[in-house]
PDB file of N, CA and C in Angstrom:
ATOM      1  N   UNK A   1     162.291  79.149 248.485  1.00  0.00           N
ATOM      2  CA  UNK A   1     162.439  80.438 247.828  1.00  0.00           C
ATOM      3  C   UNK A   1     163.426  81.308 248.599  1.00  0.00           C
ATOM      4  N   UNK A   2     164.252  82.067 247.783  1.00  0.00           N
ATOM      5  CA  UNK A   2     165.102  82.647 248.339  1.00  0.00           C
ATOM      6  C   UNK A   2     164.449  84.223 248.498  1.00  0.00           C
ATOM      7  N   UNK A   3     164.941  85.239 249.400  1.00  0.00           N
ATOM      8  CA  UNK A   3     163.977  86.349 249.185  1.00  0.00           C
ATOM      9  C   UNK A   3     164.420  87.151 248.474  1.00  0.00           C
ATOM     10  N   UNK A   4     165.549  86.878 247.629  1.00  0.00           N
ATOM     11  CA  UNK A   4     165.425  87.559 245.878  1.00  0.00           C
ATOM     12  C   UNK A   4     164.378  87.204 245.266  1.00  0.00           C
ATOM     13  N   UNK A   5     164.321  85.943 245.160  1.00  0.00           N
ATOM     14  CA  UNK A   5     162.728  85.315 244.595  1.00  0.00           C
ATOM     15  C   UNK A   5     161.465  86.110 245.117  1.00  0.00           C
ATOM     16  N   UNK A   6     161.211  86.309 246.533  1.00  0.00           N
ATOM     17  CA  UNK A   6     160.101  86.195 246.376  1.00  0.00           C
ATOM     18  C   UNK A   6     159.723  88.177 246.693  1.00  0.00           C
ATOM     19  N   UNK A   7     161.234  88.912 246.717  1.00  0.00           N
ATOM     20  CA  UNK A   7     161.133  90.129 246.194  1.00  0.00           C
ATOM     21  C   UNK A   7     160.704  90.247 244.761  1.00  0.00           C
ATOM     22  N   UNK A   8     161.412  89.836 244.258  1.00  0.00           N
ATOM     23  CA  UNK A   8     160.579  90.082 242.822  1.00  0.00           C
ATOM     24  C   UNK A   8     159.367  89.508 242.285  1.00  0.00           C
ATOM     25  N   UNK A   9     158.784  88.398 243.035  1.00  0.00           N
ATOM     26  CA  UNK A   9     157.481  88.055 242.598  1.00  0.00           C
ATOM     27  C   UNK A   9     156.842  89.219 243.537  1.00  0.00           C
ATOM     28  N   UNK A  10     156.859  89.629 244.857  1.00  0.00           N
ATOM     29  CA  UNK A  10     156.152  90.879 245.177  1.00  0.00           C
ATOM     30  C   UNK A  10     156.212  91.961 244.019  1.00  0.00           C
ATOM     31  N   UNK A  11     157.340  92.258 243.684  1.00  0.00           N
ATOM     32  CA  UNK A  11     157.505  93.237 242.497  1.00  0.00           C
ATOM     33  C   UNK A  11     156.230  93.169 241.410  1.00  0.00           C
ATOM     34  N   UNK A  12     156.888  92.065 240.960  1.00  0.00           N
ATOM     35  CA  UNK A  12     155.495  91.408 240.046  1.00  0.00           C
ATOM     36  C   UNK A  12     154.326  91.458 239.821  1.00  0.00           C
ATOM     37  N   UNK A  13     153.879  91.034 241.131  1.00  0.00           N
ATOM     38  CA  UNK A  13     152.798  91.258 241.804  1.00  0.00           C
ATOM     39  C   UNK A  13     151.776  92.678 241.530  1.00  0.00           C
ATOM     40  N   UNK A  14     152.904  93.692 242.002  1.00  0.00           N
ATOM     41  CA  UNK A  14     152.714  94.937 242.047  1.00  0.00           C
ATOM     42  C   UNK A  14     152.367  95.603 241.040  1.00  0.00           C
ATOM     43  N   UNK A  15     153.240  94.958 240.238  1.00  0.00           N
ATOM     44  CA  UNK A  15     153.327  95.784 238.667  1.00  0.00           C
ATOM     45  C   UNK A  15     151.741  95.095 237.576  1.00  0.00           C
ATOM     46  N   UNK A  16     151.931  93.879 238.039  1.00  0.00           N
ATOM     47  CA  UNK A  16     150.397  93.405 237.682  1.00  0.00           C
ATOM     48  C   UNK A  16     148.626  93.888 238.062  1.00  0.00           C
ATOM     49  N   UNK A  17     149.405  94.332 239.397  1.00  0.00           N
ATOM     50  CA  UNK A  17     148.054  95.227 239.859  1.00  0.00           C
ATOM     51  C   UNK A  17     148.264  96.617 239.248  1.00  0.00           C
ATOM     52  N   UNK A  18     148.991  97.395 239.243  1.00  0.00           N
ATOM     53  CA  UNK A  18     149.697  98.588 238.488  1.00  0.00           C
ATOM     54  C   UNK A  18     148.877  98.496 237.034  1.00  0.00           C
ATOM     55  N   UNK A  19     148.771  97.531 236.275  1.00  0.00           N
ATOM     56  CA  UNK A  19     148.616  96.877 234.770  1.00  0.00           C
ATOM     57  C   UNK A  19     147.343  96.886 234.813  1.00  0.00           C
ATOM     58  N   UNK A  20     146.511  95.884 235.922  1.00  0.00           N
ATOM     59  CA  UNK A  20     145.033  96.207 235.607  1.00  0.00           C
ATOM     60  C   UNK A  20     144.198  97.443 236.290  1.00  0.00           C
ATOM     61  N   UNK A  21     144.546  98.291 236.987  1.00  0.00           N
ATOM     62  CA  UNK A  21     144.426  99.844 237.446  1.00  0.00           C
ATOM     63  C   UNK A  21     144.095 100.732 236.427  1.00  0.00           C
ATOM     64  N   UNK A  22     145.442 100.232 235.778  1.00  0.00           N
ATOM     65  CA  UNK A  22     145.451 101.067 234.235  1.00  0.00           C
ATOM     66  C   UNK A  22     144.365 100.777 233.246  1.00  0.00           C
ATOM     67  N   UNK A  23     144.363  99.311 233.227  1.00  0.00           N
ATOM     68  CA  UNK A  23     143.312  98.787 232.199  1.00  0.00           C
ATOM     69  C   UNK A  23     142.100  99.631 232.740  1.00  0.00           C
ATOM     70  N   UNK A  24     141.633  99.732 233.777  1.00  0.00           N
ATOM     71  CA  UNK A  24     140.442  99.940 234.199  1.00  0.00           C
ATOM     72  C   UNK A  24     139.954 101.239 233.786  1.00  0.00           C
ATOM     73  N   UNK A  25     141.062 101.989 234.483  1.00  0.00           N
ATOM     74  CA  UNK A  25     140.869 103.212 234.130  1.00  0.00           C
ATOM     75  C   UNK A  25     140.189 103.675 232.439  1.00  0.00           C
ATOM     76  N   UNK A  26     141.604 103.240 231.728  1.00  0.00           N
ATOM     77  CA  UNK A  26     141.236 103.047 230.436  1.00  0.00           C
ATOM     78  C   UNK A  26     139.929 102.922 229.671  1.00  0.00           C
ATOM     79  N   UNK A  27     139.716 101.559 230.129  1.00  0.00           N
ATOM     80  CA  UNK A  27     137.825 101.277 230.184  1.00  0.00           C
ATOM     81  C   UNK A  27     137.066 102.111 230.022  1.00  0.00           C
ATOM     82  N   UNK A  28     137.020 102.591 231.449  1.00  0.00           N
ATOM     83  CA  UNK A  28     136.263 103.437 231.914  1.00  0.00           C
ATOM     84  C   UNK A  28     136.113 105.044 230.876  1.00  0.00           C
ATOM     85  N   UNK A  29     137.207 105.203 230.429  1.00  0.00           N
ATOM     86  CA  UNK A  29     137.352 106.589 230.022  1.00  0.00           C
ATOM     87  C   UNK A  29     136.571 105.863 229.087  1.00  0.00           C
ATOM     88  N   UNK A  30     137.329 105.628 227.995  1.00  0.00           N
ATOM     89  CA  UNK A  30     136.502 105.089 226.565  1.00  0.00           C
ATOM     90  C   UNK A  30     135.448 104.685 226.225  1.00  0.00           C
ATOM     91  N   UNK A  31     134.247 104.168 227.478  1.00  0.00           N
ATOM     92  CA  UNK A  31     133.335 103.879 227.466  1.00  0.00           C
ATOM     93  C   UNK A  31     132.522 105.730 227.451  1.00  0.00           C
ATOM     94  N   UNK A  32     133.138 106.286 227.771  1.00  0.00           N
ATOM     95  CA  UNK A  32     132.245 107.219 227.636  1.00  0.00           C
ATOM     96  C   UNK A  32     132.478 108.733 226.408  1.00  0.00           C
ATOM     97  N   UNK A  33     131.404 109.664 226.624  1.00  0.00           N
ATOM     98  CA  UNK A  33     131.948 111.014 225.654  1.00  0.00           C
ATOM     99  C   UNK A  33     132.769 111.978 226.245  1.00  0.00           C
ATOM    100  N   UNK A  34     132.937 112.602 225.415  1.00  0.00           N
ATOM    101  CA  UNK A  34     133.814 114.143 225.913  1.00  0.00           C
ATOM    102  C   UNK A  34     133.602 114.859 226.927  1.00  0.00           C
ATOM    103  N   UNK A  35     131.796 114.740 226.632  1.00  0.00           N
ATOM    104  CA  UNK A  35     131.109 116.249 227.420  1.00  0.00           C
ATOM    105  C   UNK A  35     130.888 115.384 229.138  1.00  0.00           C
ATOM    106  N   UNK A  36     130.640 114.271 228.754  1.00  0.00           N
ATOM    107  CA  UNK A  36     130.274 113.056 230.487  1.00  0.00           C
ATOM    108  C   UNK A  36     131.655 113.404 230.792  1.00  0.00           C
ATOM    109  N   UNK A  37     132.890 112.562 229.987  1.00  0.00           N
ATOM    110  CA  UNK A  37     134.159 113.056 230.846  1.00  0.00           C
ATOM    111  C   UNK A  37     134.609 114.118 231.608  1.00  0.00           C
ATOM    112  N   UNK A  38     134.274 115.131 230.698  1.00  0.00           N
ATOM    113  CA  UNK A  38     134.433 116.592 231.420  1.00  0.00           C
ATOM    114  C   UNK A  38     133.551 116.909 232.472  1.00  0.00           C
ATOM    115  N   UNK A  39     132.203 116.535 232.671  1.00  0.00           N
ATOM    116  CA  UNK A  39     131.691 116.866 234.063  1.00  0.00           C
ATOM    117  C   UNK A  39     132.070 115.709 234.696  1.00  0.00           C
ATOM    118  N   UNK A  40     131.995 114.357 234.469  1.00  0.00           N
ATOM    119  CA  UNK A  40     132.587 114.068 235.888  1.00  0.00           C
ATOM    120  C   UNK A  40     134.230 114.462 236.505  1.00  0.00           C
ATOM    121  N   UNK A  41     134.990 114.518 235.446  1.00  0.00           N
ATOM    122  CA  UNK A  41     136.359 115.197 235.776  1.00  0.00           C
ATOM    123  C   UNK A  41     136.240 116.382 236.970  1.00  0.00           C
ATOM    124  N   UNK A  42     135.050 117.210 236.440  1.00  0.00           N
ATOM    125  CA  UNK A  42     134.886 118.125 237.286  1.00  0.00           C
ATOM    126  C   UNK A  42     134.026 118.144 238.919  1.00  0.00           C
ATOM    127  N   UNK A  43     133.751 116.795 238.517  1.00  0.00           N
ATOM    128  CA  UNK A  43     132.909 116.783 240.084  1.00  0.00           C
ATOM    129  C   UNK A  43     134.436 115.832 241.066  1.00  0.00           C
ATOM    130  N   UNK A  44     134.809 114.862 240.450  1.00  0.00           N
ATOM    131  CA  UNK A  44     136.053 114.400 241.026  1.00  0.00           C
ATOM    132  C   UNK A  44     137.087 115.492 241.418  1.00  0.00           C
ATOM    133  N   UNK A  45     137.272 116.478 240.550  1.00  0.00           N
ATOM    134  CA  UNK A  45     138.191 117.244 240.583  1.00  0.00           C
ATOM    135  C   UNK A  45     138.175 118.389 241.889  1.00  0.00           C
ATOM    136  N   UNK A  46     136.717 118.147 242.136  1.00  0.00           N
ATOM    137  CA  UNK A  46     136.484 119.210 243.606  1.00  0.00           C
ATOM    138  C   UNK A  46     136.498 118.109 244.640  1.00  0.00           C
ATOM    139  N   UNK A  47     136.344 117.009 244.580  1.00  0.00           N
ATOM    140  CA  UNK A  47     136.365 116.287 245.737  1.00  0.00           C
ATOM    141  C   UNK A  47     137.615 115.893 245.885  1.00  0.00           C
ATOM    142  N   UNK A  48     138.509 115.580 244.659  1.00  0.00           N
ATOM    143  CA  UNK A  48     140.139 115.417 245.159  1.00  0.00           C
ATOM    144  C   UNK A  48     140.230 116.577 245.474  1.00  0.00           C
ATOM    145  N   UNK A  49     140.369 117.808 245.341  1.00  0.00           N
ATOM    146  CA  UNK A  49     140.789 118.904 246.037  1.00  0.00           C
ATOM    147  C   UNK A  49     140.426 118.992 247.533  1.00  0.00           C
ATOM    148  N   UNK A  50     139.295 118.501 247.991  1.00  0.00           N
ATOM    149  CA  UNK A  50     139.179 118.596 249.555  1.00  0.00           C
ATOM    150  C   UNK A  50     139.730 117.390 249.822  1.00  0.00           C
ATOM    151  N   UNK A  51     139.529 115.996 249.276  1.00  0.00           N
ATOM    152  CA  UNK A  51     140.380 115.040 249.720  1.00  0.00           C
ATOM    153  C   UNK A  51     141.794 115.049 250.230  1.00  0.00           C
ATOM    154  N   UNK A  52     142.120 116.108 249.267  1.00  0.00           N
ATOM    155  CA  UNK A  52     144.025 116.368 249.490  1.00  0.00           C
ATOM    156  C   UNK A  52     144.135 117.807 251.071  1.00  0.00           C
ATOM    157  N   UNK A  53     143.012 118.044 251.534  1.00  0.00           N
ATOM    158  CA  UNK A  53     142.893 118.916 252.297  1.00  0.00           C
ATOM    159  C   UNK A  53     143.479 117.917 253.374  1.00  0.00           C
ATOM    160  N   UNK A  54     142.810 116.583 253.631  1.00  0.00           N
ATOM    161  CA  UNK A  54     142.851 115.989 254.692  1.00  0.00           C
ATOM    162  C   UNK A  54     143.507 114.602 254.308  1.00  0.00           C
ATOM    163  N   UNK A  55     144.317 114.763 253.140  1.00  0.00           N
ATOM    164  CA  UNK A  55     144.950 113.849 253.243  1.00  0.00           C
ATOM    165  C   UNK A  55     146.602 114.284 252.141  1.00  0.00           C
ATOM    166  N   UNK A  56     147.204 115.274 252.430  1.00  0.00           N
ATOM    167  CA  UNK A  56     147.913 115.368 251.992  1.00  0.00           C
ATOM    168  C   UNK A  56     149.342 114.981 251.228  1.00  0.00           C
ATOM    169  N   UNK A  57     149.256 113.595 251.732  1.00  0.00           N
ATOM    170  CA  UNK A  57     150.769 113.012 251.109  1.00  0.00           C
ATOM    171  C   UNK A  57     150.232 111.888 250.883  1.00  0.00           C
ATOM    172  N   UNK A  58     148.747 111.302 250.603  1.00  0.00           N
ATOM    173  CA  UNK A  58     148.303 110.540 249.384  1.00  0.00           C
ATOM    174  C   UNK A  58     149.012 109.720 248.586  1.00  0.00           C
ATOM    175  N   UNK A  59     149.622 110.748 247.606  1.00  0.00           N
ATOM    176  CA  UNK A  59     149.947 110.781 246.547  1.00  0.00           C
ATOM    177  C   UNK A  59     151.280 109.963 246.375  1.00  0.00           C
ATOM    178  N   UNK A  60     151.972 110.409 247.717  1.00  0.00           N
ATOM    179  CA  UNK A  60     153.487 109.558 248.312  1.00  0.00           C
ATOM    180  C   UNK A  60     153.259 108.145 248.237  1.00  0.00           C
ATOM    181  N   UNK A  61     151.937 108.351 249.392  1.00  0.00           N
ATOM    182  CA  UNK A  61     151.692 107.069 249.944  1.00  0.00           C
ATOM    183  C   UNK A  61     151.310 105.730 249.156  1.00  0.00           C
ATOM    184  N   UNK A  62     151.122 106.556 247.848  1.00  0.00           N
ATOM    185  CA  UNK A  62     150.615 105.503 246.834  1.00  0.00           C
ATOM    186  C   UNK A  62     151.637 104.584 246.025  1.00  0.00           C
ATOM    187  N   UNK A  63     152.317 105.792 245.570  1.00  0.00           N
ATOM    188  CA  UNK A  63     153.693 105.754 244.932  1.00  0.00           C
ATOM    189  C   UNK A  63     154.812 105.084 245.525  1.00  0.00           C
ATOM    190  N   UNK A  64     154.912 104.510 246.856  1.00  0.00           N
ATOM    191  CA  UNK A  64     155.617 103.914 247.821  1.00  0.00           C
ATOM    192  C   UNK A  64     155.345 102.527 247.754  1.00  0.00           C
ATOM    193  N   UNK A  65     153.761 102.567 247.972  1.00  0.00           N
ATOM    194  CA  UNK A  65     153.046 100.952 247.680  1.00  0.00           C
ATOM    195  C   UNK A  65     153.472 100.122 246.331  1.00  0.00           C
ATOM    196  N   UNK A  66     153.721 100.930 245.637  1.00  0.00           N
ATOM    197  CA  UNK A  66     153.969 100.250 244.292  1.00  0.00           C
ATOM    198  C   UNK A  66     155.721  99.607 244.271  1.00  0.00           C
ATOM    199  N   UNK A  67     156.656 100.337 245.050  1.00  0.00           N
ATOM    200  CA  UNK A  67     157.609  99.855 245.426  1.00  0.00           C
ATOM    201  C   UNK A  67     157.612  98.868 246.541  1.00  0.00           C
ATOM    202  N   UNK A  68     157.217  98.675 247.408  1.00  0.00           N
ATOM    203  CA  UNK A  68     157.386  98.140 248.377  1.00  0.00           C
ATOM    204  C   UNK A  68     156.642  96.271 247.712  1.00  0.00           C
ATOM    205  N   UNK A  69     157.452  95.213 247.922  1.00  0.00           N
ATOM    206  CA  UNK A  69     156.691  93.966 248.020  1.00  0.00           C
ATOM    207  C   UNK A  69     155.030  93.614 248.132  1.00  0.00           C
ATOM    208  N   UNK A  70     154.109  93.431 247.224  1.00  0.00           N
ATOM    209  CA  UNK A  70     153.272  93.395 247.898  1.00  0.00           C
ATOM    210  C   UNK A  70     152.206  93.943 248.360  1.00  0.00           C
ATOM    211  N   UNK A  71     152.976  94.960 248.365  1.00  0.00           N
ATOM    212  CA  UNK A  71     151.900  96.057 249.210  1.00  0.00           C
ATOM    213  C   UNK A  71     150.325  96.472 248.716  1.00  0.00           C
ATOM    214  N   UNK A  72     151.413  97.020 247.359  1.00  0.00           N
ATOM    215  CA  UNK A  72     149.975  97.652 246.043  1.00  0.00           C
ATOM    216  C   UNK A  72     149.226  96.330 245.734  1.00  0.00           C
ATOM    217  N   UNK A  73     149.718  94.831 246.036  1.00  0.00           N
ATOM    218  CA  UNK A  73     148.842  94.195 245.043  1.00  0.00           C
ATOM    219  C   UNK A  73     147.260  93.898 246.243  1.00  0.00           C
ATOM    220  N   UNK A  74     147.975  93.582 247.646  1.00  0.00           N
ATOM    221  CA  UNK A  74     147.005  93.881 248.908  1.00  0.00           C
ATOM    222  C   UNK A  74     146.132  94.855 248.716  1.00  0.00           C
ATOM    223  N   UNK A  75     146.947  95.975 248.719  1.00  0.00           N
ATOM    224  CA  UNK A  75     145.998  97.107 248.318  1.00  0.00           C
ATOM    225  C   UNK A  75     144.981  97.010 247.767  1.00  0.00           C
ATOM    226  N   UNK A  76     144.882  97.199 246.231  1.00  0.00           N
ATOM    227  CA  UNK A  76     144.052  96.825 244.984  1.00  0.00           C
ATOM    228  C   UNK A  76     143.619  95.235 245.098  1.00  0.00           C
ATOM    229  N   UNK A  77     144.356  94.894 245.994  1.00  0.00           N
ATOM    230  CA  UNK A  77     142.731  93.251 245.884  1.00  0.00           C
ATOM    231  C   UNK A  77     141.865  93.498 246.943  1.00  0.00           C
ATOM    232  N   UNK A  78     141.768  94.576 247.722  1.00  0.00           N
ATOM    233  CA  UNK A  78     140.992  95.013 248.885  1.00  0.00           C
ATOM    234  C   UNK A  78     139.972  95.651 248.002  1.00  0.00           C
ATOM    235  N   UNK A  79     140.897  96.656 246.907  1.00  0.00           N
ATOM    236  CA  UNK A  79     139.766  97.660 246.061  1.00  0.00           C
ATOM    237  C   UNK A  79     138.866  97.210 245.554  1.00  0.00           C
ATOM    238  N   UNK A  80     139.647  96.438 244.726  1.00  0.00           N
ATOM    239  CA  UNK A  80     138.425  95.046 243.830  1.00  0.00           C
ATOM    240  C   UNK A  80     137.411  94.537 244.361  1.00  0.00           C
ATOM    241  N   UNK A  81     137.714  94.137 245.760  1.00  0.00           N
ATOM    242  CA  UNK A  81     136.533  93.409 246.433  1.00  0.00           C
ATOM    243  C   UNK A  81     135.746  94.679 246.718  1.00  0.00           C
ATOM    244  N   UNK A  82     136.408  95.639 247.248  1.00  0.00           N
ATOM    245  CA  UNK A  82     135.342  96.712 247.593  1.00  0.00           C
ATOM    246  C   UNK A  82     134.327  97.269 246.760  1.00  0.00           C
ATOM    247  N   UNK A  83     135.175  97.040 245.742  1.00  0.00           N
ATOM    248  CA  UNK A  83     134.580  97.667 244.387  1.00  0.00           C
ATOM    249  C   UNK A  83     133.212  96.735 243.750  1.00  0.00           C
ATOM    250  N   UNK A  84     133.704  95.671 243.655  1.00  0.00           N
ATOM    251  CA  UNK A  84     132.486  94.564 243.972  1.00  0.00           C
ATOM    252  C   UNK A  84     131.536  94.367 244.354  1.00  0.00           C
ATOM    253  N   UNK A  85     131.580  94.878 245.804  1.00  0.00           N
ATOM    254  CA  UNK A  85     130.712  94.531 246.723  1.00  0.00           C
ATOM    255  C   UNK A  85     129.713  96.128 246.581  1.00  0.00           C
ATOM    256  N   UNK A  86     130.403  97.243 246.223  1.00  0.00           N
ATOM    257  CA  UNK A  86     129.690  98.476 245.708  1.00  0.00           C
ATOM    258  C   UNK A  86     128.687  98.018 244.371  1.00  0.00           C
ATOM    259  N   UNK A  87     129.326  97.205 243.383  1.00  0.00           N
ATOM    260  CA  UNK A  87     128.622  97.171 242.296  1.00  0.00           C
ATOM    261  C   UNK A  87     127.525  96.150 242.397  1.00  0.00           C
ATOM    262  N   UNK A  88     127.929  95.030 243.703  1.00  0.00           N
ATOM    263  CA  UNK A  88     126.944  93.928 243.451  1.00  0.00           C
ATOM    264  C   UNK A  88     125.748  94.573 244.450  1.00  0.00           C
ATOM    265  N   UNK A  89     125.698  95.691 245.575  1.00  0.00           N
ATOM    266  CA  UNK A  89     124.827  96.548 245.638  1.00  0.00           C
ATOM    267  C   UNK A  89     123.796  97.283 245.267  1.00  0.00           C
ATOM    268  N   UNK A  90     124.443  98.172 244.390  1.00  0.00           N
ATOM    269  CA  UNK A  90     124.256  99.110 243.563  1.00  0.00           C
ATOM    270  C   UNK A  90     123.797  99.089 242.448  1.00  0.00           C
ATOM    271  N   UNK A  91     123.186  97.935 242.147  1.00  0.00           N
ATOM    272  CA  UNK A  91     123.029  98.244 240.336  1.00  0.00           C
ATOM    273  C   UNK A  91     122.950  99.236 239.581  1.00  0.00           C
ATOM    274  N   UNK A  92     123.509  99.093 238.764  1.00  0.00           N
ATOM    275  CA  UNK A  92     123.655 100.527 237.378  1.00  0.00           C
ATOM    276  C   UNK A  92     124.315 101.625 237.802  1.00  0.00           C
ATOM    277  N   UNK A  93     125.256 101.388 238.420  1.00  0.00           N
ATOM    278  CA  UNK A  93     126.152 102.489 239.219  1.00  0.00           C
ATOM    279  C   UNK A  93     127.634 102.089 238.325  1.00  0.00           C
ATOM    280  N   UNK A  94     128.115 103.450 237.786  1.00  0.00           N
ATOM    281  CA  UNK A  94     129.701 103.261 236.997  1.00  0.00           C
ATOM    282  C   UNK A  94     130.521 103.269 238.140  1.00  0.00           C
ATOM    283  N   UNK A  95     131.992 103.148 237.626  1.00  0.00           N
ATOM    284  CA  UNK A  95     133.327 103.124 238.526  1.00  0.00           C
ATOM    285  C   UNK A  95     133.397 104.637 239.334  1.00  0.00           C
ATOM    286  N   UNK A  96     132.585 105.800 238.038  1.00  0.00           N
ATOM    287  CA  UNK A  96     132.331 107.068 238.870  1.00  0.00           C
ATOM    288  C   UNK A  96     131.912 107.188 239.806  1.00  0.00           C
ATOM    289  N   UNK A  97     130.587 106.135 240.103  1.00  0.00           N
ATOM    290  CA  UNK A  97     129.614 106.478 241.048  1.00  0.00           C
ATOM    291  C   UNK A  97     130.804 105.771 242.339  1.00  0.00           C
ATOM    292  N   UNK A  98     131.154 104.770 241.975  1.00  0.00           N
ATOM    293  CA  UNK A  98     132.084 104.346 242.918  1.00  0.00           C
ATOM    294  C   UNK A  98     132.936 105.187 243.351  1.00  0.00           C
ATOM    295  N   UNK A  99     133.425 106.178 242.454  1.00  0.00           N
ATOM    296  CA  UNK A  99     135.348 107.150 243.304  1.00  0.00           C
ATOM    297  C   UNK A  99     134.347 107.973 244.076  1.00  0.00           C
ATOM    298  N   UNK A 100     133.203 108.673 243.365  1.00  0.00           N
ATOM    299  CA  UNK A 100     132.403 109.571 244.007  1.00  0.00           C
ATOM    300  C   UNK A 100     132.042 109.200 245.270  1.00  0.00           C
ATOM    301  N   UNK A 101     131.567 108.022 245.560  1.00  0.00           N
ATOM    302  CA  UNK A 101     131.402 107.301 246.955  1.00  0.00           C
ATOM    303  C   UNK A 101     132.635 107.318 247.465  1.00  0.00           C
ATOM    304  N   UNK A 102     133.924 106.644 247.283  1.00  0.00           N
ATOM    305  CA  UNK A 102     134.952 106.689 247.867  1.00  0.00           C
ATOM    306  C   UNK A 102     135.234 107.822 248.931  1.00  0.00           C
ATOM    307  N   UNK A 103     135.357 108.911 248.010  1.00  0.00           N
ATOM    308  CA  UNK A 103     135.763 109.955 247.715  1.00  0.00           C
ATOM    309  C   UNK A 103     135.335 111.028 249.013  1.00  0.00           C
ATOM    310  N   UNK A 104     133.826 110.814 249.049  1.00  0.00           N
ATOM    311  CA  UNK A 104     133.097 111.358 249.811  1.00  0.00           C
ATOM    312  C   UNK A 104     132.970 110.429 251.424  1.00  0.00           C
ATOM    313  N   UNK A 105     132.977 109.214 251.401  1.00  0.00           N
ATOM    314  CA  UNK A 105     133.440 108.471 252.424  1.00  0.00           C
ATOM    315  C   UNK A 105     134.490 108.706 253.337  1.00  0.00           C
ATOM    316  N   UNK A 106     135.858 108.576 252.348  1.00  0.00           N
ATOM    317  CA  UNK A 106     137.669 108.964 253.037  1.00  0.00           C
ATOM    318  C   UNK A 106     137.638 110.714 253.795  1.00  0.00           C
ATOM    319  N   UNK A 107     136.616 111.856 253.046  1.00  0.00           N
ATOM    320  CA  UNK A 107     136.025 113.041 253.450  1.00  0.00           C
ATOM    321  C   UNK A 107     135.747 113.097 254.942  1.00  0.00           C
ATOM    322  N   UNK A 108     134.650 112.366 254.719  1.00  0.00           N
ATOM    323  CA  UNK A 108     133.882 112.354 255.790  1.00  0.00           C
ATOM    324  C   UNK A 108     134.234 111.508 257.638  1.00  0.00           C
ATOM    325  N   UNK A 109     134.828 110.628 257.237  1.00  0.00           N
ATOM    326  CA  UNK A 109     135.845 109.602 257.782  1.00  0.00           C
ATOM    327  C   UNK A 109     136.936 110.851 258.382  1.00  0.00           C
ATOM    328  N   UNK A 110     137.425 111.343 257.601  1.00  0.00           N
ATOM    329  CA  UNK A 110     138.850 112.487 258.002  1.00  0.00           C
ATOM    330  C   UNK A 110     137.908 113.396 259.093  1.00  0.00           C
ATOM    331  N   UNK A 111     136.699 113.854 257.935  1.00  0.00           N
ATOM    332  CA  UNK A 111     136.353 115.163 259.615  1.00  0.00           C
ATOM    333  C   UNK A 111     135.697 114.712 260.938  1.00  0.00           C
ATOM    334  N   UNK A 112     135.040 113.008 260.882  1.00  0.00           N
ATOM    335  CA  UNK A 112     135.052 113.043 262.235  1.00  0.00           C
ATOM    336  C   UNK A 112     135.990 112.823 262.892  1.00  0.00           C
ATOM    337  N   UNK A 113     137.163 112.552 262.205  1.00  0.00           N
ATOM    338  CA  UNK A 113     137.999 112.027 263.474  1.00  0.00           C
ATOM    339  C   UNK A 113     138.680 113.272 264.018  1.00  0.00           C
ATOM    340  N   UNK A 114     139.119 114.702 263.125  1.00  0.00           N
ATOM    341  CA  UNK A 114     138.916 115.695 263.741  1.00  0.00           C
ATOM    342  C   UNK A 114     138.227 116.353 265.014  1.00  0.00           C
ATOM    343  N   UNK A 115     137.163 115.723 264.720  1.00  0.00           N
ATOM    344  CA  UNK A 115     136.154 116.686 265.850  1.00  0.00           C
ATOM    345  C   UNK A 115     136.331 116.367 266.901  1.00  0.00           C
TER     346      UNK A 115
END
């Protein structure tokens, strides 16, 4: 393989994890109503707001992965398993209960290392 080749199968890669992210998401919304969407929107929506307290360029950092070889698909096969291993836990717990855990984890993680 030449590493034109195997740049663009990283590409690939990427864009395939990119593809089922989306699917998921998707899912997830549609499985539920208006009024569930809107409160959990709103409980996510205060925890990304302190999330972005202590983690401010996130958002870069994400958006970079998806360019870079590779990176995002590492990424998101880490999530998956994580995500997994939350659900094969957890029974009867949604993808919510999962960001909500995340969410509050990456939080908490940031202020001890502060202290």
């Amino acid at each position: 393989m030449t590493y034109e080749e195997i740049f663009v199968l990283g590409l690939t890669l990427n864009l395939v994890m990119f593809l089922l992210n989306l699917f998921l998401a998707l899912r997830t919304m549609n499985s539920k109503n208006k009024e569930q969407l809107q409160k959990e929107s709103r409980v996510l929506n205060d925890l990304k707001q302190e999330f972005d307290k202590y983690y401010p360029y996130r958002k870069y950092e994400t958006l970079v992965t998806y360019f870079v070889p590779f990176t995002a698909f590492f990424r998101m096969l880490y999530r998956l398993i994580e995500m997994n291993s939350f659900f094969s836990k957890n029974e009867g717990t949604t993808m919510v209960d999962y960001m909500v855990y995340k969410y509050q984890n990456d939080i908490e993680m940031a202020k001890n290392r502060l202290k």
